[in-house]
C-alpha atoms as a PDB file:
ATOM      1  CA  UNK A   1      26.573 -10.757  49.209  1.00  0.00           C
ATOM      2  CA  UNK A   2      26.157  -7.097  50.048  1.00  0.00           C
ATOM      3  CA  UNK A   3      23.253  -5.358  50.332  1.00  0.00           C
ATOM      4  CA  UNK A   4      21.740  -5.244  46.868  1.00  0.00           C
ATOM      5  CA  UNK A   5      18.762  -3.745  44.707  1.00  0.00           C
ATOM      6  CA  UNK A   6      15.708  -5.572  43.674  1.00  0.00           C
ATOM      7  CA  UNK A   7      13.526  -5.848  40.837  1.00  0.00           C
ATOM      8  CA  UNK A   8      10.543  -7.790  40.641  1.00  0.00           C
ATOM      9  CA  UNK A   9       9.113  -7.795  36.969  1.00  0.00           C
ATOM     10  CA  UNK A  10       7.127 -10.520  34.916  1.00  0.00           C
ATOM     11  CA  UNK A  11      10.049 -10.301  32.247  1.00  0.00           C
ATOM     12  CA  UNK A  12       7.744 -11.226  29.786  1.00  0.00           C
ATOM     13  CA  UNK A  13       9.938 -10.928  27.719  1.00  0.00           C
ATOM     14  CA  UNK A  14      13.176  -9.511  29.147  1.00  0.00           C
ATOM     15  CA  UNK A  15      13.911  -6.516  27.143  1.00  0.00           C
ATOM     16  CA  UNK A  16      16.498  -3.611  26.524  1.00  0.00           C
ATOM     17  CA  UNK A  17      14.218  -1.588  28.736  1.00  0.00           C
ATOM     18  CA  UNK A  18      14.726  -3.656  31.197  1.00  0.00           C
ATOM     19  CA  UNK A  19      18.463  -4.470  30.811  1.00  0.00           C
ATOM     20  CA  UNK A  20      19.201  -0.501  30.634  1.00  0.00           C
ATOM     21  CA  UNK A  21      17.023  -0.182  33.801  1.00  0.00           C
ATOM     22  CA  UNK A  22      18.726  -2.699  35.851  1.00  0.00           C
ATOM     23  CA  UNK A  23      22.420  -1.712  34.286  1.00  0.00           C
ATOM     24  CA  UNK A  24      21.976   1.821  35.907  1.00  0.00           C
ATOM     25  CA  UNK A  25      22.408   0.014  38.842  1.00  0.00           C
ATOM     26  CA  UNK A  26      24.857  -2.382  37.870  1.00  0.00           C
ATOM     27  CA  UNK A  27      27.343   0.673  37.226  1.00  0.00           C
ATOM     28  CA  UNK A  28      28.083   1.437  40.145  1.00  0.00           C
ATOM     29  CA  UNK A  29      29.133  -1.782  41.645  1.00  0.00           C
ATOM     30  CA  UNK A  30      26.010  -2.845  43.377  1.00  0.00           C
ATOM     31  CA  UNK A  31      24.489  -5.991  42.873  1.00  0.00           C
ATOM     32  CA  UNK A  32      21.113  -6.336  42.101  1.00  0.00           C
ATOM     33  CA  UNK A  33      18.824  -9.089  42.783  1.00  0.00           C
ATOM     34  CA  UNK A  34      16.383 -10.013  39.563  1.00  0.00           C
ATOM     35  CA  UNK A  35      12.733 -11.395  41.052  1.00  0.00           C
ATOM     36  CA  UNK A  36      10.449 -13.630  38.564  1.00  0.00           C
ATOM     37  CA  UNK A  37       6.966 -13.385  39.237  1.00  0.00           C
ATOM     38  CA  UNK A  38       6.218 -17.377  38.727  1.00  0.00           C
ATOM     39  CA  UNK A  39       2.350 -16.184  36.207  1.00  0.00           C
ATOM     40  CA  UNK A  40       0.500 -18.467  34.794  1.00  0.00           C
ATOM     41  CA  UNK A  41       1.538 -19.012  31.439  1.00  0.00           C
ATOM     42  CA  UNK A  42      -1.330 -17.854  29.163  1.00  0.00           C
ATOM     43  CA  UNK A  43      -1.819 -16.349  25.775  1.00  0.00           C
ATOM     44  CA  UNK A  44      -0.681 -12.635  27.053  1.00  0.00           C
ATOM     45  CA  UNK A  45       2.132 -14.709  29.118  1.00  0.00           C
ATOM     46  CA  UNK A  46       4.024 -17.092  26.941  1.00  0.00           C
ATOM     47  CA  UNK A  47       6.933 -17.225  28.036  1.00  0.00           C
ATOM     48  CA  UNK A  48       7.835 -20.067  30.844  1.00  0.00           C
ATOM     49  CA  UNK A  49       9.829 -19.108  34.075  1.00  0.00           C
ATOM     50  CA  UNK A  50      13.116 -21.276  32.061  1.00  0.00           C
ATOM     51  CA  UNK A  51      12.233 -19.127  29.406  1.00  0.00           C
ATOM     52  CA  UNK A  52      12.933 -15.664  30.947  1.00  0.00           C
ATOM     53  CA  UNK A  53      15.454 -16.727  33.109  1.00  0.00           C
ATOM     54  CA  UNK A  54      17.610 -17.757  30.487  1.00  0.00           C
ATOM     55  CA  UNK A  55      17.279 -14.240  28.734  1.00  0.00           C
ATOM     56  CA  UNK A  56      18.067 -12.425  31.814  1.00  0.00           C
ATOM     57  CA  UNK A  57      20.996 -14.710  32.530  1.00  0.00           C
ATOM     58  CA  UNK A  58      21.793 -14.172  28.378  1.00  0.00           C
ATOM     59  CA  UNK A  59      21.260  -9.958  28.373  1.00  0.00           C
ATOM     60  CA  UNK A  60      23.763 -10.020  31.679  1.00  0.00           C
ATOM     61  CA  UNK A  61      25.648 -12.059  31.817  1.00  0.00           C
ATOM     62  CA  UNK A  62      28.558  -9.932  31.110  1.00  0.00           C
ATOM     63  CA  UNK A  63      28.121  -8.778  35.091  1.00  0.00           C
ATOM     64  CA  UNK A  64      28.800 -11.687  36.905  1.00  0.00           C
ATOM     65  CA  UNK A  65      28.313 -12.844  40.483  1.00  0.00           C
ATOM     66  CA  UNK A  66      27.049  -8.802  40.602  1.00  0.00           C
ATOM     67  CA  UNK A  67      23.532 -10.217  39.290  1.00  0.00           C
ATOM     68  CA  UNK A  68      21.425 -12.943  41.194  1.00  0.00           C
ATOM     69  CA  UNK A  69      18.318 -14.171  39.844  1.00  0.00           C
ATOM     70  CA  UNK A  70      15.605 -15.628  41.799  1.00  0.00           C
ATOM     71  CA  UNK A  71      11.600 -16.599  41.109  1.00  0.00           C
ATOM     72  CA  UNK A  72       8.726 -15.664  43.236  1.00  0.00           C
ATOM     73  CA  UNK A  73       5.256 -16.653  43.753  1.00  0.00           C
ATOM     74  CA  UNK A  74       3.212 -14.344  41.466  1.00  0.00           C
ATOM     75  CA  UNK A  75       2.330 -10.644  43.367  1.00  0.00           C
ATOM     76  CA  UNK A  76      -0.195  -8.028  42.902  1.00  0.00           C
ATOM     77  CA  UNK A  77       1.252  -5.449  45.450  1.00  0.00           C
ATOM     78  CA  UNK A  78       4.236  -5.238  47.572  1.00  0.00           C
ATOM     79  CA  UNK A  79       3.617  -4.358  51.265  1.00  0.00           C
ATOM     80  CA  UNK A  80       6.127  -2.035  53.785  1.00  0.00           C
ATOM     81  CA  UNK A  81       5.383  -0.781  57.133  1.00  0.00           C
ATOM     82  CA  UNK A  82       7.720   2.177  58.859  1.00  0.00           C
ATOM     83  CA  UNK A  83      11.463   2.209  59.250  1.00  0.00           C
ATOM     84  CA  UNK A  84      11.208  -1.286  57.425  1.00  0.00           C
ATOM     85  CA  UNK A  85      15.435  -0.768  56.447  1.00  0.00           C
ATOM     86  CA  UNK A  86      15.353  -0.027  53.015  1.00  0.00           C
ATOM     87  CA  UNK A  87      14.336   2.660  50.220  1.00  0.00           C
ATOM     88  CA  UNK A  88      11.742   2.375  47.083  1.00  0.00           C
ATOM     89  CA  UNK A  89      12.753   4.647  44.475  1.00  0.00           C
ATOM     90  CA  UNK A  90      11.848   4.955  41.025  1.00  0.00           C
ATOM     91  CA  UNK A  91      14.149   4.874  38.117  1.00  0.00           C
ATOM     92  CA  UNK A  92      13.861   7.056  35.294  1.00  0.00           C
ATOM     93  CA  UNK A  93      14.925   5.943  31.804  1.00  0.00           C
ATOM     94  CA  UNK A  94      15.347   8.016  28.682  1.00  0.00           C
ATOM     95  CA  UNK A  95      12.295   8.608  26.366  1.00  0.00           C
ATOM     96  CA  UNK A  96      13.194   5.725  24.050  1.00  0.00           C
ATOM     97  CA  UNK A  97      13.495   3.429  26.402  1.00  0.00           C
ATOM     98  CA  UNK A  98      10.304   4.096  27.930  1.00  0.00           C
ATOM     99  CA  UNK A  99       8.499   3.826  25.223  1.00  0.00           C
ATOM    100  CA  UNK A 100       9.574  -0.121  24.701  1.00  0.00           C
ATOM    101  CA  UNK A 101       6.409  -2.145  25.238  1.00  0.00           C
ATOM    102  CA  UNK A 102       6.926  -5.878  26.474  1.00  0.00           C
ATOM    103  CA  UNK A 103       3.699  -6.378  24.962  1.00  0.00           C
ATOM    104  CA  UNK A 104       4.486  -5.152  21.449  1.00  0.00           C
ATOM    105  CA  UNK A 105       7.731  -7.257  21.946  1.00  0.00           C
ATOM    106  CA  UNK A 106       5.322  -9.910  22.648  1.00  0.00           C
ATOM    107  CA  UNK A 107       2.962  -9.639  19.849  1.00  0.00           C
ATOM    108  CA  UNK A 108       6.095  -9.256  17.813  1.00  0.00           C
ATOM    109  CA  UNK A 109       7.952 -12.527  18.635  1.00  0.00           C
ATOM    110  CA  UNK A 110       3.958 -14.455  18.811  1.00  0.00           C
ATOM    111  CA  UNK A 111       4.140 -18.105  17.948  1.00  0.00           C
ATOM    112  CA  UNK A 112       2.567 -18.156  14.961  1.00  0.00           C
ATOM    113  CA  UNK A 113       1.713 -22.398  14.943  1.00  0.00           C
ATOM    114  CA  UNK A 114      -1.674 -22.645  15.617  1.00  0.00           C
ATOM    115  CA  UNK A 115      -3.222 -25.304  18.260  1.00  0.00           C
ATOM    116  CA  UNK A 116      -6.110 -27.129  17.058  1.00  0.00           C
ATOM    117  CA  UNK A 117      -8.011 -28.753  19.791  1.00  0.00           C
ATOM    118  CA  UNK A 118     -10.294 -32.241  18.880  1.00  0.00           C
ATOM    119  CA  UNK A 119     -13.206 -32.213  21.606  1.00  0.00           C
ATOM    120  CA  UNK A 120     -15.810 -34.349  21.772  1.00  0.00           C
ATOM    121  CA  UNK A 121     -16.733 -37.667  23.905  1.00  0.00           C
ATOM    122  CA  UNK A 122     -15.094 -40.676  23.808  1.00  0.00           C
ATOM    123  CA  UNK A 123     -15.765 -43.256  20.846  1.00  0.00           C
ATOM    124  CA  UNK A 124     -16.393 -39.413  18.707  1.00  0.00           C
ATOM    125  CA  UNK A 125     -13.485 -40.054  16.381  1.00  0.00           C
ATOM    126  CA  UNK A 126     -11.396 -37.592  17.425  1.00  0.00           C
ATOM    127  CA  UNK A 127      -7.993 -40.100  17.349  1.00  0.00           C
ATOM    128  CA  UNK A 128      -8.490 -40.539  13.767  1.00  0.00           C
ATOM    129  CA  UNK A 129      -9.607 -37.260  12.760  1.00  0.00           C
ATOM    130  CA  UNK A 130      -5.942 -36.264  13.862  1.00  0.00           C
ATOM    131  CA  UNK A 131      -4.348 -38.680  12.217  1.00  0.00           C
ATOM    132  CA  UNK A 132      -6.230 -37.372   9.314  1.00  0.00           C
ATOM    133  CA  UNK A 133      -5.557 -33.341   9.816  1.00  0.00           C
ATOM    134  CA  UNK A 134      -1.596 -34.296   9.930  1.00  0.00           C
ATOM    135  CA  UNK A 135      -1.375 -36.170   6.744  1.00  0.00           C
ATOM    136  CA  UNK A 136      -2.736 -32.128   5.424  1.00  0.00           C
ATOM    137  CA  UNK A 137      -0.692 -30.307   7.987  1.00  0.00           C
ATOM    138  CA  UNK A 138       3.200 -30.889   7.407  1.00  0.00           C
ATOM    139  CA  UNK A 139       5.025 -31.418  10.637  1.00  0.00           C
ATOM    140  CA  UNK A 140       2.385 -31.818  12.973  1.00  0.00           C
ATOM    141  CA  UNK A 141       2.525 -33.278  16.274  1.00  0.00           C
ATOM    142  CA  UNK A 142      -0.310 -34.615  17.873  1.00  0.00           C
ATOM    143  CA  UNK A 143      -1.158 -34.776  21.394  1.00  0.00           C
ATOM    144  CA  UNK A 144      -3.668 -38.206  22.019  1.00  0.00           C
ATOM    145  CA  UNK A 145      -5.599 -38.396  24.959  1.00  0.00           C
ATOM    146  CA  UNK A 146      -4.531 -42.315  25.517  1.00  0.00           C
ATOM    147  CA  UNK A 147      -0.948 -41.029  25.361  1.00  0.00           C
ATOM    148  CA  UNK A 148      -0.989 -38.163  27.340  1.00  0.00           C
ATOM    149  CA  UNK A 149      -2.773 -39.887  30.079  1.00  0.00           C
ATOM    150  CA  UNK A 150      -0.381 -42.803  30.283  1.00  0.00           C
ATOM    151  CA  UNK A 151       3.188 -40.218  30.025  1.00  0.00           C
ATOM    152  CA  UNK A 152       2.445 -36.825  31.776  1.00  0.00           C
ATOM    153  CA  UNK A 153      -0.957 -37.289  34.139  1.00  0.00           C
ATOM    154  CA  UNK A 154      -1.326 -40.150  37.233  1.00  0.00           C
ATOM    155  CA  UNK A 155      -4.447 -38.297  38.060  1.00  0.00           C
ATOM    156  CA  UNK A 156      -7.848 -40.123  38.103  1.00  0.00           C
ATOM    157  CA  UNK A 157     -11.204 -39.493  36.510  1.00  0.00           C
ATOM    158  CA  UNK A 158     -12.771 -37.214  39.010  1.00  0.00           C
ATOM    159  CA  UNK A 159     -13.917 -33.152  37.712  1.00  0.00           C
ATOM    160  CA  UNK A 160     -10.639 -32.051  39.455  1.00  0.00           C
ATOM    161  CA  UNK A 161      -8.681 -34.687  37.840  1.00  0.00           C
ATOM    162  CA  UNK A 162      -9.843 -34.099  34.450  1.00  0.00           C
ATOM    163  CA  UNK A 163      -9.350 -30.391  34.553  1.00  0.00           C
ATOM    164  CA  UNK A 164      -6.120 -30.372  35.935  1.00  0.00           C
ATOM    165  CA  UNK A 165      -5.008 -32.962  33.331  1.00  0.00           C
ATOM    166  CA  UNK A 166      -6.118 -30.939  30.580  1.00  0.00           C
ATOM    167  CA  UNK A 167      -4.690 -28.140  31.636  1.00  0.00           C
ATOM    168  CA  UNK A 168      -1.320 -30.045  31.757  1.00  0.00           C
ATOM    169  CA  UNK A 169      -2.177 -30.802  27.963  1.00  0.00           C
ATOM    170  CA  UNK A 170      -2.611 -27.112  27.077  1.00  0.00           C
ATOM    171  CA  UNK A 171       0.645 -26.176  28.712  1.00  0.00           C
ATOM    172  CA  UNK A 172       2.596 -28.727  26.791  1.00  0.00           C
ATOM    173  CA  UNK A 173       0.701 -27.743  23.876  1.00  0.00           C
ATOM    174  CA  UNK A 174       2.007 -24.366  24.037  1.00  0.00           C
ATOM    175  CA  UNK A 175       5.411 -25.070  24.201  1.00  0.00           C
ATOM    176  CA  UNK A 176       5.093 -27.302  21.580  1.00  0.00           C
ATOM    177  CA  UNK A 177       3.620 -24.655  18.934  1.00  0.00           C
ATOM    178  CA  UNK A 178       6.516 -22.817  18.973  1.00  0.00           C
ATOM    179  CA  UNK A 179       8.012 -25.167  16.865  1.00  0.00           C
ATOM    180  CA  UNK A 180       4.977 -26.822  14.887  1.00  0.00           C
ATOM    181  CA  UNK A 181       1.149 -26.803  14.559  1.00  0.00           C
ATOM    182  CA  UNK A 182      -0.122 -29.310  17.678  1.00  0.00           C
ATOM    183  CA  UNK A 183      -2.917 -31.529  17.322  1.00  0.00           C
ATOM    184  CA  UNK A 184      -4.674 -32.444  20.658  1.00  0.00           C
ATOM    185  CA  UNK A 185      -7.243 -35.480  20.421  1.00  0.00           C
ATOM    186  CA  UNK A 186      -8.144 -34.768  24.014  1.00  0.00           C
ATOM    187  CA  UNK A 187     -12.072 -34.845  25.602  1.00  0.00           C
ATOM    188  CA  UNK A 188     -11.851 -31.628  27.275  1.00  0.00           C
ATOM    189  CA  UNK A 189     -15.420 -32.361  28.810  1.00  0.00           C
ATOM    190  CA  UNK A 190     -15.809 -29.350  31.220  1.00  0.00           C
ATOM    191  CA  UNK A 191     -17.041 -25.954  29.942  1.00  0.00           C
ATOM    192  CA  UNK A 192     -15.345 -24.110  32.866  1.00  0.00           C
ATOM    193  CA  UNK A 193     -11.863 -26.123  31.211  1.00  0.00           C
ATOM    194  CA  UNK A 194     -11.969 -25.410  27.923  1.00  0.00           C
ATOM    195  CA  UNK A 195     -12.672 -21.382  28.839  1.00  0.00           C
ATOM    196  CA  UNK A 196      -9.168 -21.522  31.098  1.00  0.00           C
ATOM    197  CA  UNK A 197      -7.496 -23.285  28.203  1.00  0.00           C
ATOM    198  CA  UNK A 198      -8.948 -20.716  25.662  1.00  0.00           C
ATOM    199  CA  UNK A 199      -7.298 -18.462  27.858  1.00  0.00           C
ATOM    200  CA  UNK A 200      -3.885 -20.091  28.040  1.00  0.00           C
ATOM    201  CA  UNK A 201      -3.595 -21.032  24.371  1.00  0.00           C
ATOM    202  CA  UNK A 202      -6.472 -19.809  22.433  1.00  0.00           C
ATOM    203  CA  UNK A 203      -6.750 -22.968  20.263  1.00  0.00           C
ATOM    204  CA  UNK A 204      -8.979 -23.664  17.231  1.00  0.00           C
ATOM    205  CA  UNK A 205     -11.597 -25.509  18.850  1.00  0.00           C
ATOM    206  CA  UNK A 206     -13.544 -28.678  16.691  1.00  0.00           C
ATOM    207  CA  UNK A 207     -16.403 -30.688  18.414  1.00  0.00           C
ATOM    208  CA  UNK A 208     -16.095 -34.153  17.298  1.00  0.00           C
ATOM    209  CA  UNK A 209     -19.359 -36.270  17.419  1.00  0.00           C
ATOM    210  CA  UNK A 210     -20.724 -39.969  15.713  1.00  0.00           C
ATOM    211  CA  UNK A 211     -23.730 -41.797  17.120  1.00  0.00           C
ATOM    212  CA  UNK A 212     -21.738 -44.579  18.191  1.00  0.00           C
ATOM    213  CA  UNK A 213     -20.296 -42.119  20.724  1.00  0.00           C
ATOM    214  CA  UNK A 214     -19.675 -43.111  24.642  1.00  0.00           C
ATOM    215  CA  UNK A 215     -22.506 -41.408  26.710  1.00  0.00           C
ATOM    216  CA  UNK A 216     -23.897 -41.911  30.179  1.00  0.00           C
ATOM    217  CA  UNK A 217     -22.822 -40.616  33.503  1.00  0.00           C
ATOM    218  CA  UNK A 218     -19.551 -42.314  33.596  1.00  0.00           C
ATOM    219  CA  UNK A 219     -18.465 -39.812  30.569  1.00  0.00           C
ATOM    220  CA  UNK A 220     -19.464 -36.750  31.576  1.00  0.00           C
ATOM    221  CA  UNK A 221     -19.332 -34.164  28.348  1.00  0.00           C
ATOM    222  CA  UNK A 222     -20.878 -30.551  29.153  1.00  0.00           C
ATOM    223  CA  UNK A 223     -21.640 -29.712  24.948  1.00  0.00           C
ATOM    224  CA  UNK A 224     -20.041 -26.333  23.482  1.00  0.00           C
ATOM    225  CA  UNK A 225     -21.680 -23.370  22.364  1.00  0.00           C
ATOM    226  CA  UNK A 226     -21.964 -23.283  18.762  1.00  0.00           C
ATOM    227  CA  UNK A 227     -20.258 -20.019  19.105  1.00  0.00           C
ATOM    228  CA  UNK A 228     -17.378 -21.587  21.151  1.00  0.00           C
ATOM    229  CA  UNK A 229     -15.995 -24.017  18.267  1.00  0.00           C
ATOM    230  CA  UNK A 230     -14.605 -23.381  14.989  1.00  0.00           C
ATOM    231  CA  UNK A 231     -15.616 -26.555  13.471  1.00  0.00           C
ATOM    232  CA  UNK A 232     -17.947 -29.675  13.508  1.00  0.00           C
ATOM    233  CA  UNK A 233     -16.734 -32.880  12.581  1.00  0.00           C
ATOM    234  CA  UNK A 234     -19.543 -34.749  12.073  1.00  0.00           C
ATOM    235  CA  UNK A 235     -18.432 -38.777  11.819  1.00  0.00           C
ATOM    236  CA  UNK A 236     -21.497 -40.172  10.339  1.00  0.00           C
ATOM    237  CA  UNK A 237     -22.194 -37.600   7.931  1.00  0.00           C
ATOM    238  CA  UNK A 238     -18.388 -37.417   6.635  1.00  0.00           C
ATOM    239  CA  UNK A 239     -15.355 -39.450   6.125  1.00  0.00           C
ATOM    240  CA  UNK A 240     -12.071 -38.287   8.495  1.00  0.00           C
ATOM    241  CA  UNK A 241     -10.370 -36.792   5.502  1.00  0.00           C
ATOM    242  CA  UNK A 242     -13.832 -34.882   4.668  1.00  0.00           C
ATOM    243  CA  UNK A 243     -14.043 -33.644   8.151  1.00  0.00           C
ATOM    244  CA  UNK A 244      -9.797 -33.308   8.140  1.00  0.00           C
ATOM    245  CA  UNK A 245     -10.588 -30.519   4.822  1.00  0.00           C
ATOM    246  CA  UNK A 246     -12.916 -28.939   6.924  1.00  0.00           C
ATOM    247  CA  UNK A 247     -11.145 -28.016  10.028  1.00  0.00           C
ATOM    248  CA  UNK A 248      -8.028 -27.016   7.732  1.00  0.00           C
ATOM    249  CA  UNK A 249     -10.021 -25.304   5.550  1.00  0.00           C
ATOM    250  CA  UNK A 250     -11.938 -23.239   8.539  1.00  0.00           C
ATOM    251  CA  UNK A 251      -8.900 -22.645  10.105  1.00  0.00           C
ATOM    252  CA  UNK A 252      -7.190 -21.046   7.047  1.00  0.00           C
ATOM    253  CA  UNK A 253     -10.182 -18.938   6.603  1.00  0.00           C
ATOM    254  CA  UNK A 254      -9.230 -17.085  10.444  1.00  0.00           C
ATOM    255  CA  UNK A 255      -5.397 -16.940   9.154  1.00  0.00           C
ATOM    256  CA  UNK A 256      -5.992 -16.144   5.689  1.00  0.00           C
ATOM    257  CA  UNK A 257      -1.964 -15.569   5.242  1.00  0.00           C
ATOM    258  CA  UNK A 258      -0.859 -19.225   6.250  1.00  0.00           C
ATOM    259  CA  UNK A 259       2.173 -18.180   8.250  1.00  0.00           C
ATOM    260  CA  UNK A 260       3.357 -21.939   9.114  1.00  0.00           C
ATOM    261  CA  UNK A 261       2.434 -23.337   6.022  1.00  0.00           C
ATOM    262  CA  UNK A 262      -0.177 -24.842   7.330  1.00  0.00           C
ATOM    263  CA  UNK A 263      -1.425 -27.003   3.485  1.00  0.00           C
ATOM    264  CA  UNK A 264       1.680 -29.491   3.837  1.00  0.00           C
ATOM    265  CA  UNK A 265       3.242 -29.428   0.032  1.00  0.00           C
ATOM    266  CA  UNK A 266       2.740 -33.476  -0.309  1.00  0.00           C
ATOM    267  CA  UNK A 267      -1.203 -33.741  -0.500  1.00  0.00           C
ATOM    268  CA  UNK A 268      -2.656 -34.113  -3.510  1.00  0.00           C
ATOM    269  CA  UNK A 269      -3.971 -30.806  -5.658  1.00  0.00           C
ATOM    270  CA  UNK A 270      -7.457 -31.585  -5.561  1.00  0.00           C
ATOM    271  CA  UNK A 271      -7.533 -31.525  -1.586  1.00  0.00           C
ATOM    272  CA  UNK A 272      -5.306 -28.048  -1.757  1.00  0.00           C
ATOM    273  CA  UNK A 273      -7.249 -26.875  -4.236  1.00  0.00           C
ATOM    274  CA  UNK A 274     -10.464 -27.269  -1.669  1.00  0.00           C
ATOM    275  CA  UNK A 275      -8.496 -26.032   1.024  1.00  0.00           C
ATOM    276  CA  UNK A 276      -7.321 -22.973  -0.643  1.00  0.00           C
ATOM    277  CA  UNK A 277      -9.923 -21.563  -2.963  1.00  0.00           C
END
């Protein structure tokens, strides 16, 4: 391959900005080489590496073997000494094309499908709570802590273990609510976890709690603020579909407009009718 021009972006998402940027290149014959940066995926960053490689490959494809793409760890500067053998230079686009925002392209094309996230200690009811909130929520899928642990995590049970397990669960949760609301019946028991997964997916957050509850040092639980949840399902003072009408209901009340249908069509009036009024 001869010597070609590169262009390190997050591509998040890959836009016509972008494709007219890198096409005033590929005009004149050179190749250009397309860099990833490999981000975290995150609320502001929702796309996956697969995910923007397949609409660069997809916007230009048209060019051929002229275009090579490649992914990189994630940068925050890009370093040159003297005579290093190549140029830097800045490309100038048209006003239109300036002015198109990957974040309003973002924001745009949002996943609508909200995450809601069942935390709480183990014995708190949050497996059946779940099962309850999907009989009201259409096409659910739920994500169950058993489950999870036994098909995407080998990890143990130590802090680390934990928190990179349920960060595993948020990631597959987010690809997963592009399709459907997700239901995750997963402890979460680390404050530091739950503000990283915040972060990543922003999910409706319900603390689960009963008295027969596991407690003790061998199931460590650091307790939410009341300001960090969105709903309490209390066990002992309601019955799972009570508590399921609750979280529905306080969800609907932060998305008013219901974009995913989120009341599934087959439950009965009277619990719409409590959802909805």
């Amino acid at each position: 391959m001869k010597p070609a021009s590169l262009f390190i972006g997050r591509w998040s998402p890959f836009h016509e900005g972008h494709q007219a940027l890198i096409e005033t290149v590929l005009i004149t014959g050179k190749p250009v080489v397309i860099a990833i940066r490999d981000t975290e995926p995150s609320k502001d960053n929702p796309y996956s590496t697969s995910e923007r490689w397949t609409m660069i490959q997809d916007a230009l494809h048209n060019w051929g073997k002229l275009v090579r793409i490649i992914v990189i760890p994630d940068i925050d500067e890009v370093c040159y000494g003297r005579d290093v053998g190549y140029g830097i230079r800045r490309i100038d686009l048209d006003e239109h094309l300036r002015a198109v925002s990957g974040t309003k392209k973002r924001i745009s094309a949002q996943v609508t499908h909200p995450t809601i996230w069942l935390t709480g200690q183990s014995g708190s009811g949050k497996t059946t709570l779940a099962a309850a909130i999907k009989s009201i929520v259409g096409d659910a899928v739920i994500l169950d802590g058993d489950d999870m642990r036994e098909s995407i995590s080998s990890e143990g049970f130590s802090r680390e273990d934990r928190h990179a397990h349920n960060l595993r669960v948020a990631r597959l949760a987010q690809v997963l609510a592009k399709q459907s609301p997700v239901i995750v019946a997963v402890i979460a028991p680390f404050a530091e976890t739950r503000r990283e997964i915040t972060k990543m997916i922003a999910p409706r957050w319900v603390l689960c709690r009963r008295r027969d509850q596991m407690d003790g040092r061998d199931f460590p639980y650091e307790l939410p603020e009341a300001a960090e949840i969105d709903c309490l399902a209390d066990g002992d003072a309601n019955s799972p579909m009570e508590n399921a009408l609750f979280v529905v209901k306080a969800i609907r009340t932060r998305e008013p407009n219901d974009p995913t249908g989120l009341v599934d069509s087959n439950i009965g009036d009277k619990a719409r009718n409590e959802i909805l009024q």
